[in-house]
Protein backbone atom coordinates (compact mmCIF):
# COMPACT_ATOMS: atom_id res chain seq x y z
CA UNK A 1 -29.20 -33.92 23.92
CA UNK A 2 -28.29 -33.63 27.34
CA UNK A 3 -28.37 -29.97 29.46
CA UNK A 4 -24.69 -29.74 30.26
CA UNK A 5 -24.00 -30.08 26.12
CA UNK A 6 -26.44 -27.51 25.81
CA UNK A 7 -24.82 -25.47 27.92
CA UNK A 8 -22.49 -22.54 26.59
CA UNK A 9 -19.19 -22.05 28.05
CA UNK A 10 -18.37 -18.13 29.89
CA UNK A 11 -14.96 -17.21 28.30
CA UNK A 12 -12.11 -17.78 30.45
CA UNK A 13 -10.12 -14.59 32.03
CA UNK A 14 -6.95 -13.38 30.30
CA UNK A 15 -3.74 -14.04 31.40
CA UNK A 16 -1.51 -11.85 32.77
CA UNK A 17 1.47 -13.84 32.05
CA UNK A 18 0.81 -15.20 28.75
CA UNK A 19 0.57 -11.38 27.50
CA UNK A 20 0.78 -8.32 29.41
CA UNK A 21 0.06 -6.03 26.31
CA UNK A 22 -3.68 -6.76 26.24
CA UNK A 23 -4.95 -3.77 27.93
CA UNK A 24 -8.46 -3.98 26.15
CA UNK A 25 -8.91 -7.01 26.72
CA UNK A 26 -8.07 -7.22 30.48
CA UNK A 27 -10.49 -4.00 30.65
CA UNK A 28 -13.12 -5.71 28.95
CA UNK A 29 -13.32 -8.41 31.20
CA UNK A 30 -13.88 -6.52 34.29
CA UNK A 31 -16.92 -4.82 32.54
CA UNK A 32 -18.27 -8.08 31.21
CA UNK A 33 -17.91 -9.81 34.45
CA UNK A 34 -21.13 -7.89 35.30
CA UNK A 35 -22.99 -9.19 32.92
CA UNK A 36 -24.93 -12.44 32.11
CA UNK A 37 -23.11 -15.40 31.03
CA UNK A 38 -25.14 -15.92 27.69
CA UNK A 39 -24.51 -12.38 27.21
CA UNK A 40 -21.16 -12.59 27.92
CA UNK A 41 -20.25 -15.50 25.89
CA UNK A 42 -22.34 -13.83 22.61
CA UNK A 43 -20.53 -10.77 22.64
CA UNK A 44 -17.37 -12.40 22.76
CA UNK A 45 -18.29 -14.54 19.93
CA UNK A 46 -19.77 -11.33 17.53
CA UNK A 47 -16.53 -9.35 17.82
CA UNK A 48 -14.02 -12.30 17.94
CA UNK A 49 -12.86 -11.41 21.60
CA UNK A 50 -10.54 -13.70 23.53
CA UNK A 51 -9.31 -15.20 20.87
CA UNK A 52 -12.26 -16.53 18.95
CA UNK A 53 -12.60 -15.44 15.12
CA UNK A 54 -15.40 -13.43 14.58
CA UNK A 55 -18.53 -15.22 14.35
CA UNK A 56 -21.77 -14.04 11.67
CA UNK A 57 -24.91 -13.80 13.50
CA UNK A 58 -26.55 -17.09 11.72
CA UNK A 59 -23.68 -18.77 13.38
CA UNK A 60 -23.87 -17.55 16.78
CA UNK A 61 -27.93 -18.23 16.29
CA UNK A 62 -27.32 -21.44 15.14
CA UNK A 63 -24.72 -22.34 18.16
CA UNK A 64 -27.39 -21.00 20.74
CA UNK A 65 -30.66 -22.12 19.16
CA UNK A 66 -31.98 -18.93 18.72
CA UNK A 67 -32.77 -16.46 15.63
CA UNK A 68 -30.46 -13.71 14.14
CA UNK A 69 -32.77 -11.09 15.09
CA UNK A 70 -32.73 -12.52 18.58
CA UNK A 71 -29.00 -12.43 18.43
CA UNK A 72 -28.90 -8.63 17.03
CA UNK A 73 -31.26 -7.56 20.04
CA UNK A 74 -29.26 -9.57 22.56
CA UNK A 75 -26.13 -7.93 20.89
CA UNK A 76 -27.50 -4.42 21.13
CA UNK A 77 -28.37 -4.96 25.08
CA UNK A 78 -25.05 -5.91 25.78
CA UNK A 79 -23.65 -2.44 24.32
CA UNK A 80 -26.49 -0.06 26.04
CA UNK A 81 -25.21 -1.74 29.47
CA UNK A 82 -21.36 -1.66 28.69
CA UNK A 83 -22.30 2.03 27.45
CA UNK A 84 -23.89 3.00 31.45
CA UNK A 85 -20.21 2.59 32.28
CA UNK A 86 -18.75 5.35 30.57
CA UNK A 87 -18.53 7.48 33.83
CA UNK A 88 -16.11 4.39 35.24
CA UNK A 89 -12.03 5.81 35.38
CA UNK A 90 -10.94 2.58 33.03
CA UNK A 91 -13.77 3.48 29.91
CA UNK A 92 -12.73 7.23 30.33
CA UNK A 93 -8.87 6.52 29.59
CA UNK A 94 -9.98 4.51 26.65
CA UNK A 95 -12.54 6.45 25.14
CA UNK A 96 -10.22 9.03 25.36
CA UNK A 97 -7.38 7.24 23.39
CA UNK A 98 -9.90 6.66 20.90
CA UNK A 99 -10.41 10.22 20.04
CA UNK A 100 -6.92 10.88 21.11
CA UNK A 101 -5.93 8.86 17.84
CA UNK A 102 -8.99 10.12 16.04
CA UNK A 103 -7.52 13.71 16.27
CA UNK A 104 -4.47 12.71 15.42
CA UNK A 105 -5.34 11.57 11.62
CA UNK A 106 -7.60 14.81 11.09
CA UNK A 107 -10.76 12.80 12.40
CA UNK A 108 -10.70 9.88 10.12
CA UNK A 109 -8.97 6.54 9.63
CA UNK A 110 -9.18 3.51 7.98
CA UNK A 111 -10.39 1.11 10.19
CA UNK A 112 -7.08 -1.54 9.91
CA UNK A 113 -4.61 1.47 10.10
CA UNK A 114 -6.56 2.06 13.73
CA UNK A 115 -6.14 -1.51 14.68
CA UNK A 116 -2.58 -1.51 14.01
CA UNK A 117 -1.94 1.48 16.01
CA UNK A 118 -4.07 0.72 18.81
CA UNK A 119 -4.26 -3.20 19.17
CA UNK A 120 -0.91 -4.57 17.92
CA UNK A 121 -1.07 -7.77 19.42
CA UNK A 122 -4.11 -9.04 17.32
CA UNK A 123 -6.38 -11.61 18.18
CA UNK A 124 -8.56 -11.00 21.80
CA UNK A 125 -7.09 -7.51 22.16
CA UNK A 126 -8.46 -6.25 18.98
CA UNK A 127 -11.26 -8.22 19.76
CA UNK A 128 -12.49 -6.50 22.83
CA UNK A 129 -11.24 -2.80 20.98
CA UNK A 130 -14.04 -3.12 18.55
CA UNK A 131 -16.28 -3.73 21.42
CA UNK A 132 -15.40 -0.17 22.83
CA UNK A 133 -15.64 1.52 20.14
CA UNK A 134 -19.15 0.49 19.26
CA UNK A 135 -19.87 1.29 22.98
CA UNK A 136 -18.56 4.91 21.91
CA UNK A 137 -21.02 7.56 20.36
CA UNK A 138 -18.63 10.34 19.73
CA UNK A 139 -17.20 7.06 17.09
CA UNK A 140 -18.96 6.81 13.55
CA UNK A 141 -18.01 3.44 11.44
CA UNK A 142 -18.23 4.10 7.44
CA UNK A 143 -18.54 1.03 5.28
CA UNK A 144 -16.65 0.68 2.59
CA UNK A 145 -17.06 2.33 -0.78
CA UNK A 146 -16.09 2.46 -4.33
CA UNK A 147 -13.96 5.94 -3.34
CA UNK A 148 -12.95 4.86 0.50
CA UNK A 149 -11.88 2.48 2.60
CA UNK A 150 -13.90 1.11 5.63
CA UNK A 151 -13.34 3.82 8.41
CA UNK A 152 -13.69 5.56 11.62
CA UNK A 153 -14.48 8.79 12.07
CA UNK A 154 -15.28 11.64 14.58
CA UNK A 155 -19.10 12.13 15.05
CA UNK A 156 -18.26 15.83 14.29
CA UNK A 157 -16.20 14.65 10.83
CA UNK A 158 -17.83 16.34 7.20
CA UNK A 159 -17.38 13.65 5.59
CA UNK A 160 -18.86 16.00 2.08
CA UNK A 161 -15.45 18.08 3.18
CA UNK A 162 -13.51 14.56 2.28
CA UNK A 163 -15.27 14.13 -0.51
CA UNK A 164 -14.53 18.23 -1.59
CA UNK A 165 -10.89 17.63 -0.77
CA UNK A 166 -10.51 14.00 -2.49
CA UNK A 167 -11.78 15.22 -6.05
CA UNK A 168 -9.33 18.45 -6.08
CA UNK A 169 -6.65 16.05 -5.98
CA UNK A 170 -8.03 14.01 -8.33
CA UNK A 171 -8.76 17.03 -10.97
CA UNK A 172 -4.66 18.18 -9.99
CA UNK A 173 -3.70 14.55 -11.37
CA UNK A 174 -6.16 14.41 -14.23
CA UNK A 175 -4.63 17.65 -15.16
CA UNK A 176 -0.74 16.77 -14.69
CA UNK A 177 -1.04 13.46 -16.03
CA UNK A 178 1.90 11.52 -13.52
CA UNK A 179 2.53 10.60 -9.98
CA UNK A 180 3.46 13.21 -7.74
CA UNK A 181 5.87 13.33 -4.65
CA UNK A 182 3.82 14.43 -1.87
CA UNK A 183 5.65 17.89 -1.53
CA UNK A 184 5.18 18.51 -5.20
CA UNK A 185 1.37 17.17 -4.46
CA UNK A 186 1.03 19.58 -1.24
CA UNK A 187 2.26 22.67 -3.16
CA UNK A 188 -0.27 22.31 -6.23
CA UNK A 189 -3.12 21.41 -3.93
CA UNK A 190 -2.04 24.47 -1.46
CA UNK A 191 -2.37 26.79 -4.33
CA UNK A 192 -6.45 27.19 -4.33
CA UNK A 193 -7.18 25.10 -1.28
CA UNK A 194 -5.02 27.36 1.53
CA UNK A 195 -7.12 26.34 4.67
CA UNK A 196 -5.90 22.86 4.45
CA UNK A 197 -3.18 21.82 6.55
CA UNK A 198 -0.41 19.28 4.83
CA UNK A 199 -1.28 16.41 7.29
CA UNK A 200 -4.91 17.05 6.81
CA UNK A 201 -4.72 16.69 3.27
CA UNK A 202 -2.49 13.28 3.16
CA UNK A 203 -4.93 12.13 6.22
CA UNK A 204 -7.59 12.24 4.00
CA UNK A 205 -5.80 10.86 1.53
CA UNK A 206 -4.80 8.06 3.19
CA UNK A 207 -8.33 6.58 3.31
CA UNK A 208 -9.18 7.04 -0.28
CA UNK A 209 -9.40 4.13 -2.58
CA UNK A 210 -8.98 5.95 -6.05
CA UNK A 211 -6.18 8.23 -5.09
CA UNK A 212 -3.22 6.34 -3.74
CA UNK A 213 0.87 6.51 -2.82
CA UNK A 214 2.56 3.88 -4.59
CA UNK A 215 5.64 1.78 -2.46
CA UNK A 216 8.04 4.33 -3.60
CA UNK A 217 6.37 7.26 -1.99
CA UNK A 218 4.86 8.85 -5.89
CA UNK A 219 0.76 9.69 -5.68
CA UNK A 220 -1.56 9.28 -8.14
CA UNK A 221 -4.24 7.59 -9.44
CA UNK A 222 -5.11 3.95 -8.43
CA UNK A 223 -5.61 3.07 -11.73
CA UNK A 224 -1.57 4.23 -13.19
CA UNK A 225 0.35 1.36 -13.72
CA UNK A 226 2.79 3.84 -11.62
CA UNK A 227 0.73 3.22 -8.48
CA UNK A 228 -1.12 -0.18 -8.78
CA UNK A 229 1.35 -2.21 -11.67
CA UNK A 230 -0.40 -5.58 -12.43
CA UNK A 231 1.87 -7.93 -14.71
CA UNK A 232 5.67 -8.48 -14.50
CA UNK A 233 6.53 -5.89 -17.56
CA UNK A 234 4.17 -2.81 -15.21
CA UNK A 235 6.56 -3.62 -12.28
CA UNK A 236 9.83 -3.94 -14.04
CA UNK A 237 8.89 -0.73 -15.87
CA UNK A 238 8.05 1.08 -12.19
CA UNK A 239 11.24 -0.39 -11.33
CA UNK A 240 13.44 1.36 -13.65
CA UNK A 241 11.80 4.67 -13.95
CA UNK A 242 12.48 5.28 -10.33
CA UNK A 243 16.00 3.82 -9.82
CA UNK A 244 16.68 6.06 -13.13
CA UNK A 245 19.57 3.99 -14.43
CA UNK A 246 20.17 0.16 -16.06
CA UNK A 247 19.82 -2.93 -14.01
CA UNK A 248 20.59 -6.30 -14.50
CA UNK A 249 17.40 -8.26 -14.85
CA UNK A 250 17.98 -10.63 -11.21
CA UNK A 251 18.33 -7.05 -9.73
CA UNK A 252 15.20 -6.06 -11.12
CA UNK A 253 13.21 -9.64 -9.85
CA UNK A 254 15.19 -8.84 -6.54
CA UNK A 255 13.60 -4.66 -6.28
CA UNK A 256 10.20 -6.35 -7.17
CA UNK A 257 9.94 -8.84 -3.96
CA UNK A 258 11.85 -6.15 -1.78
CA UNK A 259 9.00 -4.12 -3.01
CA UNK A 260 6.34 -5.96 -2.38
CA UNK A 261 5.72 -5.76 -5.52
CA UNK A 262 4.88 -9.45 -6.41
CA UNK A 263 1.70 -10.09 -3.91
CA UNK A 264 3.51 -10.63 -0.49
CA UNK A 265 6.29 -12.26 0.97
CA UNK A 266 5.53 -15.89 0.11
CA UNK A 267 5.20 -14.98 -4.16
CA UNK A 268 8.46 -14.78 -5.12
CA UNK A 269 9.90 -13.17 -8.83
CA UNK A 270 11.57 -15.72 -11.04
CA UNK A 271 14.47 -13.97 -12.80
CA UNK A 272 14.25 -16.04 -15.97
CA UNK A 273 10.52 -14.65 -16.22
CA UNK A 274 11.64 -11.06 -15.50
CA UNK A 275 14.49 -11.43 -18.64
CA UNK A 276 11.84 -13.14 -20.56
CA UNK A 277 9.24 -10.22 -20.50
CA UNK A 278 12.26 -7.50 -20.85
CA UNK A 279 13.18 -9.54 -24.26
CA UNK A 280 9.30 -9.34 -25.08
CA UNK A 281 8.92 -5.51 -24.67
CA UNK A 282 10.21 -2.81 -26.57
CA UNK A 283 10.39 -0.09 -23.67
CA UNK A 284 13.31 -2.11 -22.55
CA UNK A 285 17.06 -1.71 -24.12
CA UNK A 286 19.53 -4.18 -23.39
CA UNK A 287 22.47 -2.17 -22.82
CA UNK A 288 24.95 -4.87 -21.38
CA UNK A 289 25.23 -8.52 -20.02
CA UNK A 290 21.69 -9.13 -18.68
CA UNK A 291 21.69 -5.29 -18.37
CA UNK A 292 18.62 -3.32 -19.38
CA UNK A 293 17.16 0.32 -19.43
CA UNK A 294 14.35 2.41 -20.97
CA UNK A 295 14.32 3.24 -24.36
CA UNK A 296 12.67 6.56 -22.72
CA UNK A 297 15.70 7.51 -21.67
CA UNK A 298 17.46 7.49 -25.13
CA UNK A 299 18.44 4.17 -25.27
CA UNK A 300 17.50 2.27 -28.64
CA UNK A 301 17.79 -1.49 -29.79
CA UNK A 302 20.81 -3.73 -31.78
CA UNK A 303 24.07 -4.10 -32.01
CA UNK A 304 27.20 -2.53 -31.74
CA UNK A 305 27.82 -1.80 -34.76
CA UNK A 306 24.08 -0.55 -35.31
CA UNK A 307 24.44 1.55 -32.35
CA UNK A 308 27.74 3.43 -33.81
CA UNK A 309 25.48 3.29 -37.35
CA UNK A 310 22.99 5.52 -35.94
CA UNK A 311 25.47 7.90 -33.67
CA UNK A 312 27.65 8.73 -36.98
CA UNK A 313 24.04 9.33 -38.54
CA UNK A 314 23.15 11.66 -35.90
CA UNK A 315 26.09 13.26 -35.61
CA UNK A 316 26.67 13.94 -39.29
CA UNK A 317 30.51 14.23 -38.92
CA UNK A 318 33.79 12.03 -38.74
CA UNK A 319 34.31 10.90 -35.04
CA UNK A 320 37.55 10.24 -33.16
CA UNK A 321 37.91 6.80 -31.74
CA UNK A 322 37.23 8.88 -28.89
CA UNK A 323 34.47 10.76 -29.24
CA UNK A 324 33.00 7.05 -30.67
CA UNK A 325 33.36 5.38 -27.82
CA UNK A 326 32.38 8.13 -25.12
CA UNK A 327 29.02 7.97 -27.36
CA UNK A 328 28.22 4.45 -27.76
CA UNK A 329 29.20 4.18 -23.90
CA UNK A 330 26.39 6.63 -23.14
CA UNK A 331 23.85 4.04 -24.26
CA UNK A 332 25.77 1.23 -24.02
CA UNK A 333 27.30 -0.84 -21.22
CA UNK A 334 29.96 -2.73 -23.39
CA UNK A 335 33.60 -3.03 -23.56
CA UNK A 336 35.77 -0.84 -25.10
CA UNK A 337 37.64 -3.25 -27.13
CA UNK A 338 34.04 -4.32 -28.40
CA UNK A 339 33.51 -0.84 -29.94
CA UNK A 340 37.34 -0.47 -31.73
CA UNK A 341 36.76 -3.96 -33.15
CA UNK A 342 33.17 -2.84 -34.67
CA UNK A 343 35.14 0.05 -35.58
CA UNK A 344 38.05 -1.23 -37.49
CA UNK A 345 35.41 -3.87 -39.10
CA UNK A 346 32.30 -2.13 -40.02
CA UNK A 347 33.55 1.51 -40.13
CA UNK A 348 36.20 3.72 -42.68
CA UNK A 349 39.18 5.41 -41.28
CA UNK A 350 39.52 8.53 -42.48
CA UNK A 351 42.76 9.81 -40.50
CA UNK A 352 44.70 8.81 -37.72
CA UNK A 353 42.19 7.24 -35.23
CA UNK A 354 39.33 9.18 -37.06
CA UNK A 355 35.84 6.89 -38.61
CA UNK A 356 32.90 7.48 -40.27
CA UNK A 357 30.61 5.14 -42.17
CA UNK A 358 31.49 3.39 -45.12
CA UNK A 359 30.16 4.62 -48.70
């Protein structure tokens, strides 16, 4: 193989005009220009900078001919030099919108969440962000867990004080047994835990993986099919209970992708699937044309005419056409002329516009 295939290419400068949003990555350049060019071109590669994905360290060894452990050492180099520059005007104003934005979320964030807010544009910029922070030491990195998220915290950050605050919400929801809006969440937590701030408590919260807010804005467990619903009947059921009123079934398939409900915007609900699984389930009424609701909610199967069966049950009286049709209409979303007929068929009149049942 000849030398000049051999040899590795330094990664090109940014350009200004193709985007003048990528502050890191412009600032990262000027430090790297001091640098070697194998050095250069390997810490590009490791944290995906100027637009390369991130590479493993088998495949930058691989690319370069030279082990992963050489890689890791060449790798940690890099950072102790880019670290000497902390003093420079350009790493002060970052370093200090890192901890700026640290503070702000009560010392800890998930690491994505701090990528969105800090590197919008993706790609290179994000890229040569992860290559300050690791420069940083008042910056901890916290792999991800079976409670948490990956995340970045403050050096100073307890993260045992996470832990403490984590599992009192967790024993508040064991105990109530249903989501939570976060000002009825705030007020039961506040109760024995009065040093914690409101955004302290939902910062925490926002990293945890077994306590989580639900695209309506209800907490609670990760594992409710309130918060996390897995098949179509979980979702339409979500759905319902917080619109609180019937829907027609496309309107329900429609709420579910609006949602997000159905795994992104490229899944979409099929409304034929969404009426199949109502038809299937008994928590679901149909109270009209394609019209369903929760049998929570006092709504019950059949017909008419088994509807007005069970209301002159209940009600242990003669009704007036009236009075029958403002109760079937409670459950019901029929017309009137449907009820009178059921009346005058399957019903005795026993006065002037007064039913009961037949004996």
């Amino acid at each position: 193989m000849s030398q000049n295939k051999n040899k590795r290419a330094v990664p090109k400068p940014v350009s200004q005009e193709k985007n003048e949003t990528l502050f890191f990555a412009r600032a990262l350049e000027k430090f790297l220009e001091r640098l070697s060019p194998r050095s250069r071109v390997i810490i590009t590669e490791r944290f995906g900078v100027f637009g390369d994905k991130m590479k493993t360290l088998e495949e930058i060894g691989r690319s370069h001919n030279i082990t992963r452990e050489r890689v890791r050492q060449v790798i940690g180099n890099t950072i102790k030099l880019l670290s000497r520059e902390k003093g420079h005007p350009l790493f002060v104003e970052i370093a200090t919108l890192i901890q700026t934005t640290l503070e702000g979320k009560s010392g800890i964030i998930r690491v994505d969440e701090f990528l969105d807010k800090l590197a919008p544009a993706g790609g290179q910029e994000r890229g040569a962000l992860l290559v300050f922070v690791k420069c940083l030491s008042i910056v901890s990195e916290g792999k991800e867990t079976k409670g948490r998220d990956k995340i970045y915290t403050l050096e100073s950050f307890s993260l045992a004080e996470w832990e403490k605050i984590k599992e009192a919400v967790r024993e508040i929801f064991l105990a109530v047994g249903q989501t939570l809006d976060q000002d009825e969440l705030f007020v039961r937590f506040a109760e024995k835990n009065t040093s914690v701030s409101r955004q302290k408590l939902f910062d925490f919260l926002s990293v945890a993986k077994d306590v989580r807010r639900n695209v309506f804005g209800k907490w609670g467990l990760v594992d409710w099919s309130d918060i996390n619903p897995r098949g179509t009947r979980e979702k339409v059921h979500l759905i319902l209970k917080t619109k609180m009123k019937p829907l027609h079934f496309r309107e329900i398939a429609a709420l579910i992708d609006k949602h997000g409900l159905h795994g992104g915007k490229k899944n979409r609900s099929h409304p034929q699937t969404v009426h199949n699984e109502l038809i299937k389930d008994k928590r679901f009424v149909l109270v009209g044309r394609g019209v369903y609701a929760l049998s929570e909610w006092g709504y019950k199967r059949g017909t008419v005419r088994e509807v007005l069966e069970d209301i002159f049950t209940r009600m242990k009286k003669p009704l007036s056409r009236k009075e029958a049709l403002a109760e079937v209409l409670k459950v019901r979303q029929v017309k009137r002329s449907t009820i009178i007929i059921n009346l005058n068929t399957f019903f005795e009149r026993v006065g002037k516009d007064v039913y009961t049942i037949k004996k």
